[in-house]
PDB file of N, CA and C in Angstrom:
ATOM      1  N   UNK A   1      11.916  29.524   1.871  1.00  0.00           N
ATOM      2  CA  UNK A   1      12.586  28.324   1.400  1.00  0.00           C
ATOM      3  C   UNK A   1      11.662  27.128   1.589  1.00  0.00           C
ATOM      4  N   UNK A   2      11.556  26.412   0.643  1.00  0.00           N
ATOM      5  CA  UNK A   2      10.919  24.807   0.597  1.00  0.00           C
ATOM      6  C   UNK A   2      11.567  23.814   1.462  1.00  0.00           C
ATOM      7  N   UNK A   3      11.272  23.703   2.431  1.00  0.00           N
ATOM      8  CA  UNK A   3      11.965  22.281   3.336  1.00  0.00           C
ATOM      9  C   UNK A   3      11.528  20.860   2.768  1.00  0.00           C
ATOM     10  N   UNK A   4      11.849  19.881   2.409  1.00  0.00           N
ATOM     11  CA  UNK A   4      11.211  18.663   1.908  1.00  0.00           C
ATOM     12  C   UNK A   4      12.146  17.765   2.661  1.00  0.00           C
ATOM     13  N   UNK A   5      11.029  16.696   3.280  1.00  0.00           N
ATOM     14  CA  UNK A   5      11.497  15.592   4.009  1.00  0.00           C
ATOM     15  C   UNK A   5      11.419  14.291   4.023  1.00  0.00           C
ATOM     16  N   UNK A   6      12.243  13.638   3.160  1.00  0.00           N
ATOM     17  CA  UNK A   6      11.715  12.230   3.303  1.00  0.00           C
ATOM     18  C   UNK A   6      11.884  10.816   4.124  1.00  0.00           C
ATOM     19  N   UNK A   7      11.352  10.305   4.457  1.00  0.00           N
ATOM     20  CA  UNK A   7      11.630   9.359   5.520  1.00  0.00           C
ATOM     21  C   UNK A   7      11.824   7.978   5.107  1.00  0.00           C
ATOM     22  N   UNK A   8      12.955   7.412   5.662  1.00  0.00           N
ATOM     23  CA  UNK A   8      13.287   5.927   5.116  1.00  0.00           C
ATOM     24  C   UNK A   8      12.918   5.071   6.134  1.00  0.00           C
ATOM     25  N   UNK A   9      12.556   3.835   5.574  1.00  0.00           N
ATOM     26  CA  UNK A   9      12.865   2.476   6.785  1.00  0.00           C
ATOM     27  C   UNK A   9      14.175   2.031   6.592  1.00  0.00           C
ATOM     28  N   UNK A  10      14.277   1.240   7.727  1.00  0.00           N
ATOM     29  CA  UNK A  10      15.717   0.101   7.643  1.00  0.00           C
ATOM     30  C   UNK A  10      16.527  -0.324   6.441  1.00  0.00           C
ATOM     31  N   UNK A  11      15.529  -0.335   5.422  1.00  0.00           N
ATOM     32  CA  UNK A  11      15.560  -1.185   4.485  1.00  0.00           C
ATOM     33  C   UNK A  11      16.019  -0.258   2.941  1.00  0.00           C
ATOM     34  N   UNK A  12      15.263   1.423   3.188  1.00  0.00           N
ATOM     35  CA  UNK A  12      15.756   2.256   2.251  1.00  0.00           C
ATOM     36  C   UNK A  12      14.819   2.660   1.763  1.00  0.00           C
ATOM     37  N   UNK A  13      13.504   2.002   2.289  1.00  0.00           N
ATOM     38  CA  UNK A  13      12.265   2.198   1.427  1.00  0.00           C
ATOM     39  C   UNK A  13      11.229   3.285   1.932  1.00  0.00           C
ATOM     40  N   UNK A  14      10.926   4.469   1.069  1.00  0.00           N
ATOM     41  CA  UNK A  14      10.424   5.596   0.853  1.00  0.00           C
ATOM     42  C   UNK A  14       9.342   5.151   2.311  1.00  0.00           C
ATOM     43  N   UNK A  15       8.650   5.736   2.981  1.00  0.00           N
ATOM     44  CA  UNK A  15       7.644   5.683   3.965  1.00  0.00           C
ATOM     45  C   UNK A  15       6.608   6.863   3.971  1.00  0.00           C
ATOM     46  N   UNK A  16       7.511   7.638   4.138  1.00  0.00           N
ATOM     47  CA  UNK A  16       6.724   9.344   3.533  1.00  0.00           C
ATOM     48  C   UNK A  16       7.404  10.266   3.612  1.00  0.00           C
ATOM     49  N   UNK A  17       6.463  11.503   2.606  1.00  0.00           N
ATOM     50  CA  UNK A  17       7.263  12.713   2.294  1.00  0.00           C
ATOM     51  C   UNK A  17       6.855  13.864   2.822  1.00  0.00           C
ATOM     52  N   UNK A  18       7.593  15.454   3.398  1.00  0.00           N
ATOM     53  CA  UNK A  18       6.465  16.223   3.712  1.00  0.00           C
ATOM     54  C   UNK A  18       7.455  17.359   2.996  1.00  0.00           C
ATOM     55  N   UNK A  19       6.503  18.266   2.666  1.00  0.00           N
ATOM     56  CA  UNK A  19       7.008  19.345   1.932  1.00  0.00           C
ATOM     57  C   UNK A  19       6.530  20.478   2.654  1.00  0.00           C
ATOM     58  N   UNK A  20       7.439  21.211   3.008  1.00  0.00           N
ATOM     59  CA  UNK A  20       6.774  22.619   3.548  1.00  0.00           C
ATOM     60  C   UNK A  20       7.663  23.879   3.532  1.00  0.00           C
ATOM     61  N   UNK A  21       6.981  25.015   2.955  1.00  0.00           N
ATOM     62  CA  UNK A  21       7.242  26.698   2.900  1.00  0.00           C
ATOM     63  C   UNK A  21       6.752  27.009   1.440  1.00  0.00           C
ATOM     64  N   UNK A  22       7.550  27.514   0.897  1.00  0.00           N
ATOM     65  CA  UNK A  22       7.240  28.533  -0.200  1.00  0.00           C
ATOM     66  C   UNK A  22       8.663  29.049  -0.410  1.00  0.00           C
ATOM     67  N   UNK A  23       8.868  29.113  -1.917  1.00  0.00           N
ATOM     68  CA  UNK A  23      10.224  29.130  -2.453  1.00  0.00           C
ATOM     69  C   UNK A  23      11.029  30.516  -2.371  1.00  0.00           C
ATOM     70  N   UNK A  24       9.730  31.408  -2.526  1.00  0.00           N
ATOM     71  CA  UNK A  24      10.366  32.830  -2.928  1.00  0.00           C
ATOM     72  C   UNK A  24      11.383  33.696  -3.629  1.00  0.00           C
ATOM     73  N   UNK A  25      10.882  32.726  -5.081  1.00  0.00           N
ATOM     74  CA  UNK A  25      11.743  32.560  -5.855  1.00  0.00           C
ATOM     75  C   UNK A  25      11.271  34.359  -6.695  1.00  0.00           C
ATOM     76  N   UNK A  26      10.240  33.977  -6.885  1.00  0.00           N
ATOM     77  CA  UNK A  26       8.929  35.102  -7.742  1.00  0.00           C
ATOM     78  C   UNK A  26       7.919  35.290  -6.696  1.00  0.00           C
ATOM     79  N   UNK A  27       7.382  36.163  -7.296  1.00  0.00           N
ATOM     80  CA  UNK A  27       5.917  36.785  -6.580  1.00  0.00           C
ATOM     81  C   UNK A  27       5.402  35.545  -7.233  1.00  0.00           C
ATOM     82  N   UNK A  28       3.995  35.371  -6.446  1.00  0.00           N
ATOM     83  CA  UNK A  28       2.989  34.610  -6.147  1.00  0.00           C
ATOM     84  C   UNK A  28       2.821  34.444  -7.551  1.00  0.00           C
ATOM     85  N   UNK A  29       2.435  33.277  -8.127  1.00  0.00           N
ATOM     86  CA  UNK A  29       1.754  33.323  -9.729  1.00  0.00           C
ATOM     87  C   UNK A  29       2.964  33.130 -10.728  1.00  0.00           C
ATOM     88  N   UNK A  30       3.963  33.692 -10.367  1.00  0.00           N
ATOM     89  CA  UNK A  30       4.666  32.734 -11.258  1.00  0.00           C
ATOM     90  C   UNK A  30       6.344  32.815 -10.630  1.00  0.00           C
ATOM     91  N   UNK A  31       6.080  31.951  -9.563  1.00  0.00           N
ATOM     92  CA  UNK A  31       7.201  31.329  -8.563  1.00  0.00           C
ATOM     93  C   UNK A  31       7.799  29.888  -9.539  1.00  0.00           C
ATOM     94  N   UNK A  32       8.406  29.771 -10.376  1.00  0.00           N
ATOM     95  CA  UNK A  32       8.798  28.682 -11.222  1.00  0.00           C
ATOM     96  C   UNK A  32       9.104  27.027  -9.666  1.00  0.00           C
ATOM     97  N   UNK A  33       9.529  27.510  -8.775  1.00  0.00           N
ATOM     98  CA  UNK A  33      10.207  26.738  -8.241  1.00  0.00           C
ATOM     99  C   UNK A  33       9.131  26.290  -7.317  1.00  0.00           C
ATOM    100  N   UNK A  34       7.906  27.012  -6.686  1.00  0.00           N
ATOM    101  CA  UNK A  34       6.878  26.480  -5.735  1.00  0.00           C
ATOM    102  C   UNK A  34       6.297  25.972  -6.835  1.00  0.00           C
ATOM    103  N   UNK A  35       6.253  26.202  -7.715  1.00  0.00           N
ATOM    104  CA  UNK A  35       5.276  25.606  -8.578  1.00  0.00           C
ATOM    105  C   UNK A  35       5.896  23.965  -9.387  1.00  0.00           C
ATOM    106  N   UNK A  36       7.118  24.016  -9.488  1.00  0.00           N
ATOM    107  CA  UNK A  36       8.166  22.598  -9.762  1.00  0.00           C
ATOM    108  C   UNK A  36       7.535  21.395  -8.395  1.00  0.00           C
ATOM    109  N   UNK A  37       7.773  22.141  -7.571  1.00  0.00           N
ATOM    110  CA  UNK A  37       7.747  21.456  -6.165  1.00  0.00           C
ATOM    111  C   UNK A  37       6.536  20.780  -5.749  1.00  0.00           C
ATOM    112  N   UNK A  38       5.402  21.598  -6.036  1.00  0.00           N
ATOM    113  CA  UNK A  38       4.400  21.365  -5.736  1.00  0.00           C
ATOM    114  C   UNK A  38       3.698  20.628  -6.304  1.00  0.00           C
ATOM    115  N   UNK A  39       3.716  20.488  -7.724  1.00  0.00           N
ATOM    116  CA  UNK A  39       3.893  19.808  -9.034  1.00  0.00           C
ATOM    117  C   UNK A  39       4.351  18.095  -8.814  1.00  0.00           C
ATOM    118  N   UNK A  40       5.232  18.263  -8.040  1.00  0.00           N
ATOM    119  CA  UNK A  40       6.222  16.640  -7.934  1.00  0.00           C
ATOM    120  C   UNK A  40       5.277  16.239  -6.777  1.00  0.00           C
ATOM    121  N   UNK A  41       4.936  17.083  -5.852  1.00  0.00           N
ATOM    122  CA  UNK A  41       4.378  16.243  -4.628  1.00  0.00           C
ATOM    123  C   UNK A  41       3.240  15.790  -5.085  1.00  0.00           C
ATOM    124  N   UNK A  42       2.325  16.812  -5.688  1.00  0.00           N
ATOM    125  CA  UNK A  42       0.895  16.834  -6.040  1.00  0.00           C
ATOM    126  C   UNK A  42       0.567  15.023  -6.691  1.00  0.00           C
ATOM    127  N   UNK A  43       1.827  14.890  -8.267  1.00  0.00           N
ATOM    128  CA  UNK A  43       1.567  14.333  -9.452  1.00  0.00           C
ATOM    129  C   UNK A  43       1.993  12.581  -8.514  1.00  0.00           C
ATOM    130  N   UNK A  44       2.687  12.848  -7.257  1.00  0.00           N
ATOM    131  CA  UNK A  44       3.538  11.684  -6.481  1.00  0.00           C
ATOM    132  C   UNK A  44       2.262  11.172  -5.846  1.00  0.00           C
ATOM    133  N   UNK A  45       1.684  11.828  -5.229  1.00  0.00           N
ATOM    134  CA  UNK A  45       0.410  11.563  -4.181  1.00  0.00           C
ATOM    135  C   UNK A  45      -0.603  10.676  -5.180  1.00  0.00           C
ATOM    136  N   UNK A  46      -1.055  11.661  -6.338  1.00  0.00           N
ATOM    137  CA  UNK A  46      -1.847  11.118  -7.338  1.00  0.00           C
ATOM    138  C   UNK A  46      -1.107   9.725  -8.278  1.00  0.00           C
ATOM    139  N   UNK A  47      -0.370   9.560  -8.478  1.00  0.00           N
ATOM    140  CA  UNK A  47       0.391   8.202  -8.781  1.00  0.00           C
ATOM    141  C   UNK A  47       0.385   7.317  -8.015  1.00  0.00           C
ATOM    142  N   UNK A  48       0.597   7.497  -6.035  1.00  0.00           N
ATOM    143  CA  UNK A  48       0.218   6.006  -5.810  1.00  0.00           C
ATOM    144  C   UNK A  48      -0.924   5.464  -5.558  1.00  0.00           C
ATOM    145  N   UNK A  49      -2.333   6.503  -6.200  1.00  0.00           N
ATOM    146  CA  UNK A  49      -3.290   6.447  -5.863  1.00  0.00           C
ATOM    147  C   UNK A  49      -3.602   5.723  -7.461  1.00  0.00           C
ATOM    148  N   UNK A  50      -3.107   5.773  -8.445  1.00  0.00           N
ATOM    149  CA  UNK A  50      -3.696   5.881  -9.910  1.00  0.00           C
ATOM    150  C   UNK A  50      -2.925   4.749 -10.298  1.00  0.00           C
ATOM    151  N   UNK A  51      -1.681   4.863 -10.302  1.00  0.00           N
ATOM    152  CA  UNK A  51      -0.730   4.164 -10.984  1.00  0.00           C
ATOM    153  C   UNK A  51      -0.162   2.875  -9.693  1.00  0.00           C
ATOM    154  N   UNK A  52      -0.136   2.834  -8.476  1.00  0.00           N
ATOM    155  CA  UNK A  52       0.149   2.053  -8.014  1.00  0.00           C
ATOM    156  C   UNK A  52      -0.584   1.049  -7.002  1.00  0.00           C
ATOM    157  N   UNK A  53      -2.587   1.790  -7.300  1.00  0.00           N
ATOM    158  CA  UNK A  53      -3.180   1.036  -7.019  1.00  0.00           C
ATOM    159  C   UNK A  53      -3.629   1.316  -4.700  1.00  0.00           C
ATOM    160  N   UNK A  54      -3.051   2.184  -4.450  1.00  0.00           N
ATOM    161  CA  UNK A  54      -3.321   2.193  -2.870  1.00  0.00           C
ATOM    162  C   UNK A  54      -4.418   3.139  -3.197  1.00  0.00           C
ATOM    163  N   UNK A  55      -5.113   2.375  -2.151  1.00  0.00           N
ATOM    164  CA  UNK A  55      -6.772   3.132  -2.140  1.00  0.00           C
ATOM    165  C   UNK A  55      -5.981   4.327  -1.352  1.00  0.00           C
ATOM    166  N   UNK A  56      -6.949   5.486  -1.518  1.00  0.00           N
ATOM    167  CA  UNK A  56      -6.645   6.921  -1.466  1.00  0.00           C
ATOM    168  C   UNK A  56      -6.677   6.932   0.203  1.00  0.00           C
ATOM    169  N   UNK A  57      -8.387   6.125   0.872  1.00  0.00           N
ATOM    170  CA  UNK A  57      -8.415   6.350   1.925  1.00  0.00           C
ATOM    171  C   UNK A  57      -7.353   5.920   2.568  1.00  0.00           C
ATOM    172  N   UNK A  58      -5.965   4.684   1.848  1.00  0.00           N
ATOM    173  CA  UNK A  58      -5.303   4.047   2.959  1.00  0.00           C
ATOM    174  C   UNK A  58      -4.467   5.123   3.444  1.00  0.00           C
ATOM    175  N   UNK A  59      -3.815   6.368   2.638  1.00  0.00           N
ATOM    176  CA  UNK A  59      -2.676   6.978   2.695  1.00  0.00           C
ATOM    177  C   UNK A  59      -3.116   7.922   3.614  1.00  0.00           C
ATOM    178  N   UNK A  60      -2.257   8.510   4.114  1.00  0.00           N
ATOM    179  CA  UNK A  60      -2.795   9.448   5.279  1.00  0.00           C
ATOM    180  C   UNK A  60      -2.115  10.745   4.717  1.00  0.00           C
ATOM    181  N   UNK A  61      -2.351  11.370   4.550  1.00  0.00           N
ATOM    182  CA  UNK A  61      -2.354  12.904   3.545  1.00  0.00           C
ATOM    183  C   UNK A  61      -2.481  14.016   4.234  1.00  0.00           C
ATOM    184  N   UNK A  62      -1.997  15.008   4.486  1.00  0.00           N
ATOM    185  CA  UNK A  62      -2.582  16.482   4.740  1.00  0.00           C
ATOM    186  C   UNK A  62      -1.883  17.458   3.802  1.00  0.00           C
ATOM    187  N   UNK A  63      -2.605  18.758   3.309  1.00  0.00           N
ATOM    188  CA  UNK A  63      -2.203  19.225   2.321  1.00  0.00           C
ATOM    189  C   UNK A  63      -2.885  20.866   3.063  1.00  0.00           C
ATOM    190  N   UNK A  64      -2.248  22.061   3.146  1.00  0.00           N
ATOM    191  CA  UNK A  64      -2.638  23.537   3.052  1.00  0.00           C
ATOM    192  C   UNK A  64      -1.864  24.335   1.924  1.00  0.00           C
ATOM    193  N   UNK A  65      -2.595  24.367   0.777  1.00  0.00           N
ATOM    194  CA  UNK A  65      -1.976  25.423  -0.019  1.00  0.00           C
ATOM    195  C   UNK A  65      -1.501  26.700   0.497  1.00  0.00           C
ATOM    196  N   UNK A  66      -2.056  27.009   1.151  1.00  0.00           N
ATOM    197  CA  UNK A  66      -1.804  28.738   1.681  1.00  0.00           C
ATOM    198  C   UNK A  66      -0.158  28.441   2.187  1.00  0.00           C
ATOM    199  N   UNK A  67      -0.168  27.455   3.508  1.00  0.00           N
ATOM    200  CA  UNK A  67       1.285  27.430   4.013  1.00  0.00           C
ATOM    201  C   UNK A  67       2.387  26.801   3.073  1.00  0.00           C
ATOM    202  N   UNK A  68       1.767  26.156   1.869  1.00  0.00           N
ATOM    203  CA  UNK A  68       3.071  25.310   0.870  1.00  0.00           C
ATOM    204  C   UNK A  68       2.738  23.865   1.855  1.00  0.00           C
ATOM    205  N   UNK A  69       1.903  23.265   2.247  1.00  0.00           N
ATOM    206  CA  UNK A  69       2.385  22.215   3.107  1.00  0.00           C
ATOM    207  C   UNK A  69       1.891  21.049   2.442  1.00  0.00           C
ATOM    208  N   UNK A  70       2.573  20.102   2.306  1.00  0.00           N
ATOM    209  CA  UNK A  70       2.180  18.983   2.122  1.00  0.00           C
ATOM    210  C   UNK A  70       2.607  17.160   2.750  1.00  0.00           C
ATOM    211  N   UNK A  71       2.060  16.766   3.210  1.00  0.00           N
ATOM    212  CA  UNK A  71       2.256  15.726   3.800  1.00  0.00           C
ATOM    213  C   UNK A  71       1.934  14.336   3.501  1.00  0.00           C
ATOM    214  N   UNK A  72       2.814  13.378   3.281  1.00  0.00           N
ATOM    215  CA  UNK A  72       1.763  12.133   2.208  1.00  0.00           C
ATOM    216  C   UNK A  72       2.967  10.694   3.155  1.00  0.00           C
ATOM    217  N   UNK A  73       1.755  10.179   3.932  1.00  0.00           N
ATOM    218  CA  UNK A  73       2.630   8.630   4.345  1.00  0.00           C
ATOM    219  C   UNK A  73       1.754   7.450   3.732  1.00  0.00           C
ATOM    220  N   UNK A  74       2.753   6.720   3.186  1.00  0.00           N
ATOM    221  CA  UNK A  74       2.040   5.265   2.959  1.00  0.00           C
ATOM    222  C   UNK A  74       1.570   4.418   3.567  1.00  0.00           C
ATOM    223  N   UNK A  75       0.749   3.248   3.320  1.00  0.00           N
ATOM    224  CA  UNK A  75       0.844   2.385   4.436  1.00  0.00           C
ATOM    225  C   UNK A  75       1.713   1.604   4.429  1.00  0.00           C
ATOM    226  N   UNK A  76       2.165   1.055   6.049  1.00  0.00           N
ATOM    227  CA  UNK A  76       3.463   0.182   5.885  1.00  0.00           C
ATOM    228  C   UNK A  76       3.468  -1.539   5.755  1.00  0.00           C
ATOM    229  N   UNK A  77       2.258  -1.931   5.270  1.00  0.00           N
ATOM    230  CA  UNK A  77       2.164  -3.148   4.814  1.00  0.00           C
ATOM    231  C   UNK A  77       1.121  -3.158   3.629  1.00  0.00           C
ATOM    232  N   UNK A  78       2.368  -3.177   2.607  1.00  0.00           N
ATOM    233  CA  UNK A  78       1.884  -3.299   1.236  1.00  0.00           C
ATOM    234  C   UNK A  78       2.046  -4.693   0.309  1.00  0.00           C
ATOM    235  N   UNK A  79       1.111  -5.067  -0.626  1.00  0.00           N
ATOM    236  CA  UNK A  79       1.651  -6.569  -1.118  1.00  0.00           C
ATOM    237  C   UNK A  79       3.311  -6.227  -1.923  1.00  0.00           C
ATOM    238  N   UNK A  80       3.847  -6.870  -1.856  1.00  0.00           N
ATOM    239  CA  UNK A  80       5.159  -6.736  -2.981  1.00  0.00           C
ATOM    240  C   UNK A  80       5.553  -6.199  -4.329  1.00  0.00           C
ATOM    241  N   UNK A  81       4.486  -6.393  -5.173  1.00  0.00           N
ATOM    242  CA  UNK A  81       4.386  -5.715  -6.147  1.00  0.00           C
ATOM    243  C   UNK A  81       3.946  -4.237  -5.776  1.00  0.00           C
ATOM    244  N   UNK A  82       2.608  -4.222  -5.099  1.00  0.00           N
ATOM    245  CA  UNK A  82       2.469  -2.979  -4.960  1.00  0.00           C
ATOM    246  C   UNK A  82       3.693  -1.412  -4.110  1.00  0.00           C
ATOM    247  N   UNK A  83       4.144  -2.285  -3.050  1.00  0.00           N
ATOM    248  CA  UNK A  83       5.465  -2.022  -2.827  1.00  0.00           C
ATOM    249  C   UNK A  83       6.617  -1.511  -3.615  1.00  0.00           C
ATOM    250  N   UNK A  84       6.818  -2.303  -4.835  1.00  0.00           N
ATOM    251  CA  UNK A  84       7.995  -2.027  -5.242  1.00  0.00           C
ATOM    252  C   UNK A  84       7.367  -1.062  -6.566  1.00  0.00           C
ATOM    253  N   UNK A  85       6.332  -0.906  -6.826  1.00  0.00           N
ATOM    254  CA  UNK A  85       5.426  -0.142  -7.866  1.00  0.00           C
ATOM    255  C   UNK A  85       5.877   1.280  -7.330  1.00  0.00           C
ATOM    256  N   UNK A  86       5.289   1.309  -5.673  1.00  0.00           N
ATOM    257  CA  UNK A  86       5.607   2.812  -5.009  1.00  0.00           C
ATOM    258  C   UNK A  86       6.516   3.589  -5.172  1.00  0.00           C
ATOM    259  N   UNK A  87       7.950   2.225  -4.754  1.00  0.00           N
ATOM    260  CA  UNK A  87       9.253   2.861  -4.291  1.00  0.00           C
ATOM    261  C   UNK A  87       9.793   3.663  -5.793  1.00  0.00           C
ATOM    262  N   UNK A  88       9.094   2.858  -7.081  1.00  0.00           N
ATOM    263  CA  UNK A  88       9.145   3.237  -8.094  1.00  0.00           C
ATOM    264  C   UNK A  88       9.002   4.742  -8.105  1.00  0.00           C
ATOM    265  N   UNK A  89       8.014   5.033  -8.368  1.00  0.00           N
ATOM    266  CA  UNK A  89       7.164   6.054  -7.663  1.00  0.00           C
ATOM    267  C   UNK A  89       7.760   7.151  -6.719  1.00  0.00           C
ATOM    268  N   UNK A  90       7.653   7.145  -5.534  1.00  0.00           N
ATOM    269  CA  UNK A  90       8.358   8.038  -4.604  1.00  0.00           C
ATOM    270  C   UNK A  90       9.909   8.191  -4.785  1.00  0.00           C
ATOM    271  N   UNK A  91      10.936   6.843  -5.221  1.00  0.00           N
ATOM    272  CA  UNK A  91      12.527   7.235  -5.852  1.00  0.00           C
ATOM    273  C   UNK A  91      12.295   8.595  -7.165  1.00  0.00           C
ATOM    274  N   UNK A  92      11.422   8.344  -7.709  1.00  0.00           N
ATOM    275  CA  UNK A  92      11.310   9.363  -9.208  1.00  0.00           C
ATOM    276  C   UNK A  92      10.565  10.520  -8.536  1.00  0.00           C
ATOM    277  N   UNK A  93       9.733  10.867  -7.391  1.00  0.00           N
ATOM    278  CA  UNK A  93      10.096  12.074  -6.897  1.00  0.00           C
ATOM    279  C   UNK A  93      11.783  12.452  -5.934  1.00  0.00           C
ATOM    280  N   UNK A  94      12.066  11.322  -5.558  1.00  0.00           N
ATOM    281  CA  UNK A  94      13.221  11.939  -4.596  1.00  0.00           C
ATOM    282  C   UNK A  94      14.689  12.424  -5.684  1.00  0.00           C
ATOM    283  N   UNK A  95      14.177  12.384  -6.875  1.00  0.00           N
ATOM    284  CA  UNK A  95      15.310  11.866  -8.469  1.00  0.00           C
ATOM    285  C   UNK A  95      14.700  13.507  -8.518  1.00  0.00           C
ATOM    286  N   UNK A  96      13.530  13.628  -9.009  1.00  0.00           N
ATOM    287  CA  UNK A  96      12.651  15.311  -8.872  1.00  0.00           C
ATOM    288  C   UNK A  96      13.229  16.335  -7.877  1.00  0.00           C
ATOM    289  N   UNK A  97      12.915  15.913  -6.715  1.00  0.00           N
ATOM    290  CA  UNK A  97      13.252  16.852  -5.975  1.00  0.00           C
ATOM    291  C   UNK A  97      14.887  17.286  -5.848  1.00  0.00           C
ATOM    292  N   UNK A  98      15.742  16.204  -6.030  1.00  0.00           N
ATOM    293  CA  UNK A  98      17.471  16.391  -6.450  1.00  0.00           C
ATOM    294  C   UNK A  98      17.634  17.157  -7.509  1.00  0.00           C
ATOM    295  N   UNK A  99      16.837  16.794  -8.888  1.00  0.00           N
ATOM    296  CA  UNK A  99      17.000  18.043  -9.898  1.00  0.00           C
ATOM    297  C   UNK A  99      17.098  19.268 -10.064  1.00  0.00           C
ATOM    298  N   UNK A 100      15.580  19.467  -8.937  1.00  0.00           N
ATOM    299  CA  UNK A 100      15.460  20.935  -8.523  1.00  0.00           C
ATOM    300  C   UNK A 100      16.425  21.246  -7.770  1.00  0.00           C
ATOM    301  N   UNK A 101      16.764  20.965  -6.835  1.00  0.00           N
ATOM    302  CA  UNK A 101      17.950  21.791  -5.782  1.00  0.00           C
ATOM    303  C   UNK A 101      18.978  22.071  -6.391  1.00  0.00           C
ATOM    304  N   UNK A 102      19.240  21.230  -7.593  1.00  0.00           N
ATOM    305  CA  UNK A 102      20.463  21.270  -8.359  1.00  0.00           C
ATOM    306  C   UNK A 102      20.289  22.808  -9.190  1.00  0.00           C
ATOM    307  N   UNK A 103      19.431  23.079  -9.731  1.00  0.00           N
ATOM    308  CA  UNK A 103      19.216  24.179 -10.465  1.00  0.00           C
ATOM    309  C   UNK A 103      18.920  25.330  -9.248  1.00  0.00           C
ATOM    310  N   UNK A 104      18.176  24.460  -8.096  1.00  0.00           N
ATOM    311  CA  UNK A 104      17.930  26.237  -7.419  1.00  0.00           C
ATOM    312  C   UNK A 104      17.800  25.944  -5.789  1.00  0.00           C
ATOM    313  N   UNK A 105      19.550  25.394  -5.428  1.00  0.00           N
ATOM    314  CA  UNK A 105      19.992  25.383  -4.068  1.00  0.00           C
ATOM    315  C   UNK A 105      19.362  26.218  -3.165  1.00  0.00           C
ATOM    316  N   UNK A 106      19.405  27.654  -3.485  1.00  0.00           N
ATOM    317  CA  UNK A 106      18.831  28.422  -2.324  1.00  0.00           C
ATOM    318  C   UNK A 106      17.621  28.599  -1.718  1.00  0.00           C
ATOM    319  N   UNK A 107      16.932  27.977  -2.435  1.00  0.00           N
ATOM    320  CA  UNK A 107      15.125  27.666  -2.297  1.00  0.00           C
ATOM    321  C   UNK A 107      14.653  26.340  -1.822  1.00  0.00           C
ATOM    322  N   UNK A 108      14.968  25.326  -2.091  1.00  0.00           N
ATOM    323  CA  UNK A 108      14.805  24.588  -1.883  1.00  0.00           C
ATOM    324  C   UNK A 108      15.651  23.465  -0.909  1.00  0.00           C
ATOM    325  N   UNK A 109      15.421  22.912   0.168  1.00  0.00           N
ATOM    326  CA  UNK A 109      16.387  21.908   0.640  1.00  0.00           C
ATOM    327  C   UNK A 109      15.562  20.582   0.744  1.00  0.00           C
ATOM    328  N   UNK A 110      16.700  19.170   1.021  1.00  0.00           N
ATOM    329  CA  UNK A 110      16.456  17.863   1.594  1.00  0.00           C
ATOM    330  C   UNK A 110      16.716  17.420   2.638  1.00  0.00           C
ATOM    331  N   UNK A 111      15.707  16.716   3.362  1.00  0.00           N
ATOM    332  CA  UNK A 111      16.675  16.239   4.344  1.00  0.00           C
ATOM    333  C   UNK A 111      15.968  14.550   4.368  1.00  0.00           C
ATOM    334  N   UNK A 112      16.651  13.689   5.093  1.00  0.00           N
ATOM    335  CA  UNK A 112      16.450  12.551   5.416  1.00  0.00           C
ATOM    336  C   UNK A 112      15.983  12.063   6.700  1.00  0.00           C
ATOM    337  N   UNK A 113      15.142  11.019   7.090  1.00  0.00           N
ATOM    338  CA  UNK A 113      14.532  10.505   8.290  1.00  0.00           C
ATOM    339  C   UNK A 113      14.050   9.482   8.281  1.00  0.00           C
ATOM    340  N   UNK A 114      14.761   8.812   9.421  1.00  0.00           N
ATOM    341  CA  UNK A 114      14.489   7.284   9.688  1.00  0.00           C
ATOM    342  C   UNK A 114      12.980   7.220   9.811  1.00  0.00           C
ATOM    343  N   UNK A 115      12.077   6.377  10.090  1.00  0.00           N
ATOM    344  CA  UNK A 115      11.031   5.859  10.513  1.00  0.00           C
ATOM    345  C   UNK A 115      10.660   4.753  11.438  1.00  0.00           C
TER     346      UNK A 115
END
């Protein structure tokens, strides 16, 4: 099962996400659902790097394909625009990751965490 975790501030605003397991939905290669998942984190990481402008080095990242793991925190002082660019951003994975569970509860879960 895919555990995915995202963490809020006070305020509601995305901080970071971590994704970890493997769906075991399919054999390896064409797992529809590790591959959905992995897909949203991957394209999320690369968006606030592309599309919302945070230098790559600021974000603090760890990633092992083998375990399904992925880990992505922002930094927590961002200008305003760039800020609300993110939340853009990380809400349309947390909108992603709700879709999926919706279609395939048993593989995948959410959970929530303060910061």
């Amino acid at each position: 099962m895919i555990k995915i975790i995202i963490f809020k501030d006070s305020l509601e605003n995305i901080q970071r996400y971590t994704i970890n397991g493997h769906a075991n939905y399919a054999p390896y290669g064409e797992d529809i659902v590790c591959a959905s998942v992995a897909t949203l984190g991957q394209v999320t990481l690369l968006s606030l790097v592309e599309i919302c402008g945070i230098k790559e080095e600021e974000i603090l990242y760890k990633v092992d394909d083998d375990k399904g793991y992925l880990d992505v925190n922002i930094p927590v002082k961002l200008a305003n625009t760039t800020l609300n660019n993110t939340q853009i951003v990380l809400k349309t994975f947390e909108l992603g990751v709700k879709s999926i569970i919706e279609g395939y509860p048993k593989y995948v879960t959410l959970e929530y965490r303060e910061v």
